[in-house]
Protein backbone atom coordinates (compact mmCIF):
# COMPACT_ATOMS: atom_id res chain seq x y z
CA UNK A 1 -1.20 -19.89 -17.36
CA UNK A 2 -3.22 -21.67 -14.60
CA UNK A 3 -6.16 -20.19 -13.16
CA UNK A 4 -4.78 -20.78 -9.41
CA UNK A 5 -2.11 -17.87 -10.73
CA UNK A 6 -4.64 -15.48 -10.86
CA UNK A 7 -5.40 -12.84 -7.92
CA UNK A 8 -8.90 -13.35 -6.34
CA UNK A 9 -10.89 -10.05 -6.82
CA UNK A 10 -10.20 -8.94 -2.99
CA UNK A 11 -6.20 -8.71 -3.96
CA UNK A 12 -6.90 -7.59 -7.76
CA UNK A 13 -8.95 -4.87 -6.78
CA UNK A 14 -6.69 -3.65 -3.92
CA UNK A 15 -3.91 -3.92 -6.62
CA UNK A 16 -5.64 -1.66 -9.27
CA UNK A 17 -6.12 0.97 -5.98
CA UNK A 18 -2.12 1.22 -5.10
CA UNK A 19 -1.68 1.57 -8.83
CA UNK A 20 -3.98 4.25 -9.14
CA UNK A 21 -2.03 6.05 -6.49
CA UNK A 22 1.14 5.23 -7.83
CA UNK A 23 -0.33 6.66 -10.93
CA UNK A 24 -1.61 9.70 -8.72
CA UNK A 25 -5.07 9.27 -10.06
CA UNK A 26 -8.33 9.44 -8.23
CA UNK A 27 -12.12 7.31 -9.01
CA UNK A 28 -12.93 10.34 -11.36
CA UNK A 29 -10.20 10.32 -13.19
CA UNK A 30 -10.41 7.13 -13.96
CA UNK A 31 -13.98 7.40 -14.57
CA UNK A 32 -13.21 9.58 -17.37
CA UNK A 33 -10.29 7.74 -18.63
CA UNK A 34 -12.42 4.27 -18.65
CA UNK A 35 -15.03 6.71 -20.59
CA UNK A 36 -17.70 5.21 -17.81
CA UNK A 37 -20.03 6.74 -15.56
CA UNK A 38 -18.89 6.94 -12.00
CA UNK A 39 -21.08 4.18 -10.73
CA UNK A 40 -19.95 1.96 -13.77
CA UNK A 41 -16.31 2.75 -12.93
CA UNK A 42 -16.84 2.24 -9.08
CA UNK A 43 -17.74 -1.01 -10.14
CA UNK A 44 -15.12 -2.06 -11.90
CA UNK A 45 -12.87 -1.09 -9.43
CA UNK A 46 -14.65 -3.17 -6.45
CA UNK A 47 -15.48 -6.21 -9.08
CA UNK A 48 -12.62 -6.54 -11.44
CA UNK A 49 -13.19 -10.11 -12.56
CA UNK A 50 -16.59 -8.85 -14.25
CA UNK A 51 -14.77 -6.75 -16.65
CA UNK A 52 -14.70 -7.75 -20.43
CA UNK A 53 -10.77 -8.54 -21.58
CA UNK A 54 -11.20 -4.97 -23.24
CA UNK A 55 -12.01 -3.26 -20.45
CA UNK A 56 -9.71 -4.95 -18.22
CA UNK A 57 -6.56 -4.26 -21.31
CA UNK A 58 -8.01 -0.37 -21.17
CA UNK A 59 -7.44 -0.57 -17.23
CA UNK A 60 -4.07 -1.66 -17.82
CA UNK A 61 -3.14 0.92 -20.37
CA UNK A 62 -4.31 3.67 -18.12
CA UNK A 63 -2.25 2.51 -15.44
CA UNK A 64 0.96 1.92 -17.33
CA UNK A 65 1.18 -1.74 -16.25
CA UNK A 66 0.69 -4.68 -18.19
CA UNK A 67 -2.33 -7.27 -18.11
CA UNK A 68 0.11 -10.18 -16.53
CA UNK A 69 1.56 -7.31 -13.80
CA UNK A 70 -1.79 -6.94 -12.33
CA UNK A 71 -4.05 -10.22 -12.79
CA UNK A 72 -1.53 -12.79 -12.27
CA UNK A 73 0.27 -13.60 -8.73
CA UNK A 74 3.70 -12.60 -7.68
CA UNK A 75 5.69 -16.07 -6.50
């Protein structure tokens, strides 16, 4: 995988928003599905890229969508 593949955190973090929709989940939800505070998951949400890999997998796993769905770019 090349790093140019990967969305910048504008697009990733608009991405994890629609799929929280799709998902019909709201911030505190997913606050207490990420087992973070509300600021922590706020965060998160607005600055994807400074999630661990675990946190970022966890993300993925409460959004039903796999890690390569949501970081990497769609040709």
């Amino acid at each position: 995988m090349q790093i140019n593949n990967m969305k910048d955190t504008r697009e990733l973090s608009k991405d994890i928003k629609i799929e929280m929709l799709k998902n019909n989940l709201n911030k505190q939800d997913m606050q207490r599905r990420l087992c973070v505070s509300y600021p922590t998951m706020l965060k998160k949400i607005e600055q994807p890229h400074s999630m661990s890999l675990t946190e970022f997998k966890k993300l993925c796993v409460v959004l039903k969508i796999s890690v390569n769905e949501l970081l990497i770019k769609k040709k």
